[in-house]
C-alpha atoms as a PDB file:
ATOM      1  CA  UNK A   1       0.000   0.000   0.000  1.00  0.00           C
ATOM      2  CA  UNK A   2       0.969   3.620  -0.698  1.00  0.00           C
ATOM      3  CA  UNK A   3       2.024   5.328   2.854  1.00  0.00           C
ATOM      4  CA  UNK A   4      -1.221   7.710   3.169  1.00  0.00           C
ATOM      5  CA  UNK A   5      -3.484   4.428   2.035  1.00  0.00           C
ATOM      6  CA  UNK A   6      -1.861   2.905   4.718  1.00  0.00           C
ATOM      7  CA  UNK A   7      -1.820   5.103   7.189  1.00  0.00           C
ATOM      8  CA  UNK A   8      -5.754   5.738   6.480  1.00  0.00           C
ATOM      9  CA  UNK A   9      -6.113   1.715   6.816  1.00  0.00           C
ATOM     10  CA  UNK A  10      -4.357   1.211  10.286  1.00  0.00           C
ATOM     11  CA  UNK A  11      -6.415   4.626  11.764  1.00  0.00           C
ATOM     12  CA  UNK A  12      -9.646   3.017  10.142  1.00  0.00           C
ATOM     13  CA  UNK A  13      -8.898  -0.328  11.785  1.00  0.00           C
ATOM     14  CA  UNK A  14      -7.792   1.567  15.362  1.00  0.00           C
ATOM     15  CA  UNK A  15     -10.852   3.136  15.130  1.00  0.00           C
ATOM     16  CA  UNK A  16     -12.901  -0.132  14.441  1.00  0.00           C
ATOM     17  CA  UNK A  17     -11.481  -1.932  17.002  1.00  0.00           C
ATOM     18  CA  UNK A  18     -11.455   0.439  19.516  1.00  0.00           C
ATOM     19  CA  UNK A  19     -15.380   0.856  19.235  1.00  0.00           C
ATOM     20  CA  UNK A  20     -15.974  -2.917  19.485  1.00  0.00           C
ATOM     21  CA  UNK A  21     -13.939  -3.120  22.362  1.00  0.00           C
ATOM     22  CA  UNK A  22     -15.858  -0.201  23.827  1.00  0.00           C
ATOM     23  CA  UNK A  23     -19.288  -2.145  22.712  1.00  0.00           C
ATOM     24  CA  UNK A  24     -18.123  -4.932  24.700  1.00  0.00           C
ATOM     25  CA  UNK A  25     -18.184  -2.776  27.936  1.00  0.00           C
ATOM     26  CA  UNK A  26     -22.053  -1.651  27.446  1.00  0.00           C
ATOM     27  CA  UNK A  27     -22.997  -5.332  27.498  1.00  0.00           C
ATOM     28  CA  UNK A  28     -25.737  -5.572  30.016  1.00  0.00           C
ATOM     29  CA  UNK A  29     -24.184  -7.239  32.887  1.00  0.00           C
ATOM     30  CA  UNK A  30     -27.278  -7.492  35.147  1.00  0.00           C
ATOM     31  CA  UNK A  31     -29.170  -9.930  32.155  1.00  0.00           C
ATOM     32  CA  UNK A  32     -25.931 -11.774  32.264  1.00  0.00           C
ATOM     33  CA  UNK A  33     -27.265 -15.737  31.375  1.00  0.00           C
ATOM     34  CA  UNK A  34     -26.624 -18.081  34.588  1.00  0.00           C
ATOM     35  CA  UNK A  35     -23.362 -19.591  32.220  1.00  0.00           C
ATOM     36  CA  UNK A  36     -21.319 -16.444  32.769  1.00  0.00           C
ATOM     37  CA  UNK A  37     -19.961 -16.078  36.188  1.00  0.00           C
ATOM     38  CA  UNK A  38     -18.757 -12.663  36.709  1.00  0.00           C
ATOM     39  CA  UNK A  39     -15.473 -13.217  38.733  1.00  0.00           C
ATOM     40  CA  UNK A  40     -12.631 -12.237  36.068  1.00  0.00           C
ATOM     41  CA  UNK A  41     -15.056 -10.158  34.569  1.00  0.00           C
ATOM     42  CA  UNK A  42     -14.980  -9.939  30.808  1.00  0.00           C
ATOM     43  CA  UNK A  43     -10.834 -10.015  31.095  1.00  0.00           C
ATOM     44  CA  UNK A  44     -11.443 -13.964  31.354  1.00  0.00           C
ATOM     45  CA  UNK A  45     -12.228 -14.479  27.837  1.00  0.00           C
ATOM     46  CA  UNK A  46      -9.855 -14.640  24.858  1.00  0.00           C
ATOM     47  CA  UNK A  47     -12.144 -13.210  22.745  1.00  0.00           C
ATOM     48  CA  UNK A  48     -12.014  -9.955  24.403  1.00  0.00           C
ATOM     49  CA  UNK A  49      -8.197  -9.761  25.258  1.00  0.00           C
ATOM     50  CA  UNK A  50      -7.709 -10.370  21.736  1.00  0.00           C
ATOM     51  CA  UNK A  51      -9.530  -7.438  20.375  1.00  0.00           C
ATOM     52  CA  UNK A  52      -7.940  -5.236  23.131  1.00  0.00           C
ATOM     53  CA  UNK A  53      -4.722  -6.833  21.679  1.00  0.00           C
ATOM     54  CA  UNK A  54      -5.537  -5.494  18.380  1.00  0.00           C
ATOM     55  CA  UNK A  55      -6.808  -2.306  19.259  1.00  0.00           C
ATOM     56  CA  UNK A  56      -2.988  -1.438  20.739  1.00  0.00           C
ATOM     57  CA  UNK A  57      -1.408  -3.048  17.823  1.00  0.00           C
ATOM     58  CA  UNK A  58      -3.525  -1.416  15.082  1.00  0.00           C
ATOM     59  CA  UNK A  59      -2.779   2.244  17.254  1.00  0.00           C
ATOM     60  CA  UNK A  60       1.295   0.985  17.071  1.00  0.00           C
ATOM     61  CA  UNK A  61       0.665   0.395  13.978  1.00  0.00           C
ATOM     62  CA  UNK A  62      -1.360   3.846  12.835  1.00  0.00           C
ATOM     63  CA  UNK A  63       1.847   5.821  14.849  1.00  0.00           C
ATOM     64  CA  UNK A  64       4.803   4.448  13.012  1.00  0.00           C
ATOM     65  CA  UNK A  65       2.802   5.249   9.822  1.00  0.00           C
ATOM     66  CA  UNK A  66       2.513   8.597  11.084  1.00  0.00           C
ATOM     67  CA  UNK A  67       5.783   8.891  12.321  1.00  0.00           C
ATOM     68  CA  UNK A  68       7.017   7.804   8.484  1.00  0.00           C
ATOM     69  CA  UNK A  69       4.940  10.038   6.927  1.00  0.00           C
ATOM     70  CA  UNK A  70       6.480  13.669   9.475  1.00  0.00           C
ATOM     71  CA  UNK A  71       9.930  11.743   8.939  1.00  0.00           C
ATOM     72  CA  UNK A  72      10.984  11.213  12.399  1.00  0.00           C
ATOM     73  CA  UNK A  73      13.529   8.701  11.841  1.00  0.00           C
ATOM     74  CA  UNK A  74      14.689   8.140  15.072  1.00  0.00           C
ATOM     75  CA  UNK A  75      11.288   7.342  16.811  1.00  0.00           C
ATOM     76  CA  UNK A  76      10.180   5.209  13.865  1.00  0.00           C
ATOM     77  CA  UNK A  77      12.368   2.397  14.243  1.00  0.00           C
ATOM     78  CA  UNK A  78      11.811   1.936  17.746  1.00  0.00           C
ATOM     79  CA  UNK A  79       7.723   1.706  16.968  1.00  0.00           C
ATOM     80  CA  UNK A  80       8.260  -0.287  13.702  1.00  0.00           C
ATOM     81  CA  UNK A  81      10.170  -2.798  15.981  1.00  0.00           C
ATOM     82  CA  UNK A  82       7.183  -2.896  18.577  1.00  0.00           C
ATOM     83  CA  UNK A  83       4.514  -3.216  15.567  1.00  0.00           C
ATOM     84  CA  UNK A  84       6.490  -6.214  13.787  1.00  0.00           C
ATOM     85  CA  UNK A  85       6.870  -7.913  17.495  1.00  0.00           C
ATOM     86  CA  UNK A  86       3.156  -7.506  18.430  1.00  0.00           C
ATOM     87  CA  UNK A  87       1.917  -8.485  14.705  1.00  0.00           C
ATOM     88  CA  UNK A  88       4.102 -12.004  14.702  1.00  0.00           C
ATOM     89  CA  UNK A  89       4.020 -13.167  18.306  1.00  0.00           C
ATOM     90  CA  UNK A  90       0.981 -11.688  19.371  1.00  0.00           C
ATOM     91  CA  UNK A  91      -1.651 -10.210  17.154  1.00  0.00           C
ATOM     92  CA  UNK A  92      -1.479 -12.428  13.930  1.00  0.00           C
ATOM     93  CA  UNK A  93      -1.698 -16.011  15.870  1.00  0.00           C
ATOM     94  CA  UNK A  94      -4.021 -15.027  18.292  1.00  0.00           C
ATOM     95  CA  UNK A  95      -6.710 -13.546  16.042  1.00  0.00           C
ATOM     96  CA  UNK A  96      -6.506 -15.962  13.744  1.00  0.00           C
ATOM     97  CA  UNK A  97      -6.841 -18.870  16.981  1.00  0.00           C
ATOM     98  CA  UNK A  98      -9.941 -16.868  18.322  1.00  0.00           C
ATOM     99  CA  UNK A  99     -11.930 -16.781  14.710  1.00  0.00           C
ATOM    100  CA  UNK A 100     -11.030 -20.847  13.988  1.00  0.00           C
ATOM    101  CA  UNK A 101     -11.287 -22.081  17.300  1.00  0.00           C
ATOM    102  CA  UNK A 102     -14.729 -20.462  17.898  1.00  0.00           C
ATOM    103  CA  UNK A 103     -16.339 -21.253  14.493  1.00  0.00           C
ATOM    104  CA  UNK A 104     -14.950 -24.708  14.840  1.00  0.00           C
ATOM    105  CA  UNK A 105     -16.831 -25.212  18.390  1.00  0.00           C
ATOM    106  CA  UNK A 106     -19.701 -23.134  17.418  1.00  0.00           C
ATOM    107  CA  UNK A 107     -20.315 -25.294  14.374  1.00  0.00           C
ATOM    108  CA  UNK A 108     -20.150 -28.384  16.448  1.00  0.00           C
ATOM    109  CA  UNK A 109     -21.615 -27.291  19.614  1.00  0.00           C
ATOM    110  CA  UNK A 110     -22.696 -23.802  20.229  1.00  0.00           C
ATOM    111  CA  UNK A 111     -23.107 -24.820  23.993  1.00  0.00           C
ATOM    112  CA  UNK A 112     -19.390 -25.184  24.490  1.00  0.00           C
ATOM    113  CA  UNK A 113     -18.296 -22.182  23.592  1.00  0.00           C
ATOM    114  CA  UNK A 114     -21.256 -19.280  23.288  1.00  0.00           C
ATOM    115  CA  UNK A 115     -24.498 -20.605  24.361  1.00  0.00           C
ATOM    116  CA  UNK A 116     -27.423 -19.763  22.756  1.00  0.00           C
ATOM    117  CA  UNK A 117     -28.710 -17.499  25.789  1.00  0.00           C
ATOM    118  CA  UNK A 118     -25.662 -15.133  25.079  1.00  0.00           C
ATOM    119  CA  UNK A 119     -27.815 -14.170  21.783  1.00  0.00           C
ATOM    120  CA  UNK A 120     -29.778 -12.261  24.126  1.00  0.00           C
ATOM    121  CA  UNK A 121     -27.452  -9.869  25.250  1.00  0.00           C
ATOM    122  CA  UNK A 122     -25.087 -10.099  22.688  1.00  0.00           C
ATOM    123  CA  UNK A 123     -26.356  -8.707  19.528  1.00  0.00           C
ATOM    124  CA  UNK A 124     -25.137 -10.456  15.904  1.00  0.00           C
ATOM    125  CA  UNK A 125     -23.054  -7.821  14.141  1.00  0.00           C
ATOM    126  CA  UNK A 126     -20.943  -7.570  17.810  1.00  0.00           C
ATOM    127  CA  UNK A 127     -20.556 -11.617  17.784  1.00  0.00           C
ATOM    128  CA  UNK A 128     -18.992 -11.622  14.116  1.00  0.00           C
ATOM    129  CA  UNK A 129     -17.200  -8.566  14.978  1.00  0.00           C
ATOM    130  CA  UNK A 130     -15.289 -10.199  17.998  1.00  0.00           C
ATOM    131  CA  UNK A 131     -14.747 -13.683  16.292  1.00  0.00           C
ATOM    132  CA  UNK A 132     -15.259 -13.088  12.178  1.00  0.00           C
ATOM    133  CA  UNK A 133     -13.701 -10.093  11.249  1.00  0.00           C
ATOM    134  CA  UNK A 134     -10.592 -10.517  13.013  1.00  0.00           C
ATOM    135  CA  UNK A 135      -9.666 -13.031  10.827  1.00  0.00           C
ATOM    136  CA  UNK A 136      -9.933 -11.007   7.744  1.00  0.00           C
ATOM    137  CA  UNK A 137      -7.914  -7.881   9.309  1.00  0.00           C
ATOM    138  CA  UNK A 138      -5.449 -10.534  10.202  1.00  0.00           C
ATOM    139  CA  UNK A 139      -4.928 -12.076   7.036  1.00  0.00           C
ATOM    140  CA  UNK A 140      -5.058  -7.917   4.977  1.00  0.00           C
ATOM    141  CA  UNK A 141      -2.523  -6.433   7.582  1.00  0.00           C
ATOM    142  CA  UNK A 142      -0.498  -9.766   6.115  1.00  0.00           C
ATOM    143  CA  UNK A 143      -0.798  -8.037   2.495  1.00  0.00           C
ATOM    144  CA  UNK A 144      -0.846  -4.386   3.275  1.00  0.00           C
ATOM    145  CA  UNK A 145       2.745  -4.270   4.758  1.00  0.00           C
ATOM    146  CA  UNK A 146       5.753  -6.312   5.519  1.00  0.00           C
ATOM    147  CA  UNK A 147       6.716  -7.244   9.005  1.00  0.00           C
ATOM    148  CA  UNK A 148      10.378  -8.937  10.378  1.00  0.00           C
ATOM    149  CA  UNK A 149       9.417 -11.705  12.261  1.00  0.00           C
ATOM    150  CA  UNK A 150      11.678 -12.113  14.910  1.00  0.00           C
ATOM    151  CA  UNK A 151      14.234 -15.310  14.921  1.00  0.00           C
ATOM    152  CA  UNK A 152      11.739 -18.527  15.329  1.00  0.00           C
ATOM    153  CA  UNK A 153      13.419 -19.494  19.263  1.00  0.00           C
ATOM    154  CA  UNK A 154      12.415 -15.675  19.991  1.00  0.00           C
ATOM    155  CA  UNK A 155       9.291 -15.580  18.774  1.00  0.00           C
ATOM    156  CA  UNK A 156       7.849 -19.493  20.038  1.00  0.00           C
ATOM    157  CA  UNK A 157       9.372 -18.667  23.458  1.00  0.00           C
ATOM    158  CA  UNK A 158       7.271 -15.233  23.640  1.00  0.00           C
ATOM    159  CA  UNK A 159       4.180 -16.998  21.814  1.00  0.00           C
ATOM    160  CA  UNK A 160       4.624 -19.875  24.308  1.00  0.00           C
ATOM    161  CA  UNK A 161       4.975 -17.475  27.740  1.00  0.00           C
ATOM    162  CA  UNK A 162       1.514 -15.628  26.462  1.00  0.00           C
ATOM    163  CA  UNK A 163       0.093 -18.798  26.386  1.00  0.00           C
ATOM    164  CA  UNK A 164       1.198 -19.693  29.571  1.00  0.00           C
ATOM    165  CA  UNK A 165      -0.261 -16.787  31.375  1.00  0.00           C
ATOM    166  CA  UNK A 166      -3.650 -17.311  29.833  1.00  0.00           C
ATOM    167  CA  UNK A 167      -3.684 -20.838  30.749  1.00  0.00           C
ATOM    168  CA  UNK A 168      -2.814 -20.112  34.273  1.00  0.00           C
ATOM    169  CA  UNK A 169      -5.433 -16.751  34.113  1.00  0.00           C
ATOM    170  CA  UNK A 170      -8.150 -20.042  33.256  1.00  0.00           C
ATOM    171  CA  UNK A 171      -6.702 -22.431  36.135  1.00  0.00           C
ATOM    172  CA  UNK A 172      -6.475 -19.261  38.611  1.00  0.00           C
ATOM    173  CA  UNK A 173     -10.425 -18.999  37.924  1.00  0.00           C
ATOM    174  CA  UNK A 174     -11.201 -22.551  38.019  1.00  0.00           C
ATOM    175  CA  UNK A 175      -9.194 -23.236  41.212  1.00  0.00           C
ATOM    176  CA  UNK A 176     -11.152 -19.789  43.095  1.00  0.00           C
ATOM    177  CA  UNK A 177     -14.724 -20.172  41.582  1.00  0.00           C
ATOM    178  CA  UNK A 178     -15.122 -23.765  40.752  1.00  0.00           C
ATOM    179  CA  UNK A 179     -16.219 -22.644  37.045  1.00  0.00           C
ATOM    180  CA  UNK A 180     -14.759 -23.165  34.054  1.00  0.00           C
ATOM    181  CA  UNK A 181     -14.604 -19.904  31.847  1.00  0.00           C
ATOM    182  CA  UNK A 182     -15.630 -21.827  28.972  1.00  0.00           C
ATOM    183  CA  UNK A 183     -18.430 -24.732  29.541  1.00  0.00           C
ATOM    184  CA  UNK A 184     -15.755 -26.954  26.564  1.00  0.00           C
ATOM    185  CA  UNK A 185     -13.311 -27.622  29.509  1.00  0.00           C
ATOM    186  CA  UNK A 186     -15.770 -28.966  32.088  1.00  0.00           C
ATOM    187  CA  UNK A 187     -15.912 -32.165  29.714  1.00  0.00           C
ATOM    188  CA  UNK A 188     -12.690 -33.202  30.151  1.00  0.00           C
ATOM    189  CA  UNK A 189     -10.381 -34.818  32.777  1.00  0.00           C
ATOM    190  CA  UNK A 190      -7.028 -33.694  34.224  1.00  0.00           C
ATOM    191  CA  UNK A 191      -5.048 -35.177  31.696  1.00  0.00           C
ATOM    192  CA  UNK A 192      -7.604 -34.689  28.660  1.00  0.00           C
ATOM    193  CA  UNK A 193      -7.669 -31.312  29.692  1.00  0.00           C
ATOM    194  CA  UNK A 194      -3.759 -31.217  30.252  1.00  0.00           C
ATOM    195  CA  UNK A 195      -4.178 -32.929  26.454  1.00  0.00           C
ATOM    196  CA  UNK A 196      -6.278 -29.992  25.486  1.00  0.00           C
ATOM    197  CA  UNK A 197      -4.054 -26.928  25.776  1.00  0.00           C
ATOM    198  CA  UNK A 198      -1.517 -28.903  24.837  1.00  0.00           C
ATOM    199  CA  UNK A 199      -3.236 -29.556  20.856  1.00  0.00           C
ATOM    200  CA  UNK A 200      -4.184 -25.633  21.270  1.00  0.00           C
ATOM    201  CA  UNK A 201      -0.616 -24.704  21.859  1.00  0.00           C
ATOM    202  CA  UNK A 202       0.222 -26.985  18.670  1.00  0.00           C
ATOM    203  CA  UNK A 203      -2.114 -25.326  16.772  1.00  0.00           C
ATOM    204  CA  UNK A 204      -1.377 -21.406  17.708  1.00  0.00           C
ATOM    205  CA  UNK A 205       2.479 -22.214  16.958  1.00  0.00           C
ATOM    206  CA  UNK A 206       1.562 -24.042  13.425  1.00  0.00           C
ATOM    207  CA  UNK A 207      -0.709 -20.130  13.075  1.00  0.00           C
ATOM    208  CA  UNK A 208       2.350 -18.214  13.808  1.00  0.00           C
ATOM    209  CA  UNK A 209       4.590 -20.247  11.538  1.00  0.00           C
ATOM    210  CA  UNK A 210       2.075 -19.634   8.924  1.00  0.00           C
ATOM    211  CA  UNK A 211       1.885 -16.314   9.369  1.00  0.00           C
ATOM    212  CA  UNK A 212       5.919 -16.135   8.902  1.00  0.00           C
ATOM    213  CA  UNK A 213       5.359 -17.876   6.016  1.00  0.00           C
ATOM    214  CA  UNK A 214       2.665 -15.940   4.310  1.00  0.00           C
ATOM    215  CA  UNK A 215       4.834 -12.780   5.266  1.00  0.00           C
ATOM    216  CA  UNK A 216       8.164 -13.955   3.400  1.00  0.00           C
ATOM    217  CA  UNK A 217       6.299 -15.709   0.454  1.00  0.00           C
ATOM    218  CA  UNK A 218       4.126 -11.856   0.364  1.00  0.00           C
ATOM    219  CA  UNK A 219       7.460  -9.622   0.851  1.00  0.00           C
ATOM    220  CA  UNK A 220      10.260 -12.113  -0.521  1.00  0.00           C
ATOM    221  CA  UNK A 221      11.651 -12.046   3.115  1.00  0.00           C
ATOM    222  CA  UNK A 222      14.398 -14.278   3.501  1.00  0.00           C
ATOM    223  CA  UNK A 223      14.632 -16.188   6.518  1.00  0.00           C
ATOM    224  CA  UNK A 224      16.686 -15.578   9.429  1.00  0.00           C
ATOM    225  CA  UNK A 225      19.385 -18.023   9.499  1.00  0.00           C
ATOM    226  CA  UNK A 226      19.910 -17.250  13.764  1.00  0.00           C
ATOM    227  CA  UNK A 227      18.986 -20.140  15.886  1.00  0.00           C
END
């Protein structure tokens, strides 16, 4: 993209994502179905901390274009470097988890993931906004500009200590209010839960190595040769 397009497509998708995330917080919490528990709040659900995730990478994003486009050199590099970091490790994978994983449990059992009295208070249009359209955005910001992935030990060990936290964000709950945050883990044991995160984990890291991918087949970016 040409540098004003650009910069007019990361302030339109700050924008966009910073009003969902803001839609999110005038969800009627007093009709809340008997499913959602509020301990946690709505900072319990990957959903959510994704589109806060993309809101502060798309507004990273929208200030290095600026940056580019005044010519202040110095700064730019710094914020390029934080845009490129939060894009491969964080914003790419995890959007692109949230929109599969969802559809893939909605289409099999609605129940497990979003049940059906979430429609409620929840309209449509928000629904696909937090778990369809992050996929597209994800898969454009791919096109619209390169990013340097960071060497692949870098990158899995940051991808892996995000996941980490979450998982141990979903235990903390579990082990304080005797609820799962989503109904899909109360099916499982210990060890098919253990087996669970596990697959998860397999399938974010195959995400972010196809997200490297895309980017160097897109840009022609070789890749790093560092362990």
């Amino acid at each position: 993209m040409e540098a004003c397009t650009l910069t007019a497509y990361h302030c339109l998708a700050f924008v966009w994502y910073f009003f969902v995330s803001y839609s999110i917080t005038l969800v009627r919490t007093e009709d809340r179905p008997s499913e959602v528990f509020p301990y946690g709040g709505q900072w319990k659900y990957l959903t959510v901390l994704n589109l806060v995730l993309q809101t502060v990478f798309y507004g990273v994003s929208f200030l290095a274009d600026v940056l580019r486009l005044i010519k202040k050199l110095r700064c730019v590099k710094c914020v390029i470097s934080s845009r490129d970091l939060l894009f491969s490790v964080l914003a790419f994978p995890v959007s692109t988890f949230v929109s599969i994983s969802f559809w893939a449990l909605y289409t099999y059992n609605r129940e497990l993931v979003y049940p059906k009295s979430l429609d409620g208070i929840i309209p449509p249009w928000l629904n696909h906004a937090m778990h369809t359209a992050v996929l597209p955005f994800a898969f454009l910001e791919i096109f619209a500009t390169p990013h340097r992935y960071p060497t692949k030990k870098k990158g899995l060990i940051l991808l892996g200590f995000a996941s980490f936290v979450y998982i141990s964000w979903v235990l903390w709950i579990y082990s304080v209010t005797g609820e799962w945050v989503y109904p899909v883990f109360a099916l499982f044991s210990p060890a098919g839960l253990a087996a669970f995160f596990a697959g998860s984990l397999a399938i974010i890291v195959c995400l972010y190595n196809f997200g490297e991918f895309l980017n160097r087949m897109m840009w022609e970016q070789p890749r790093d040769a560092r362990p």
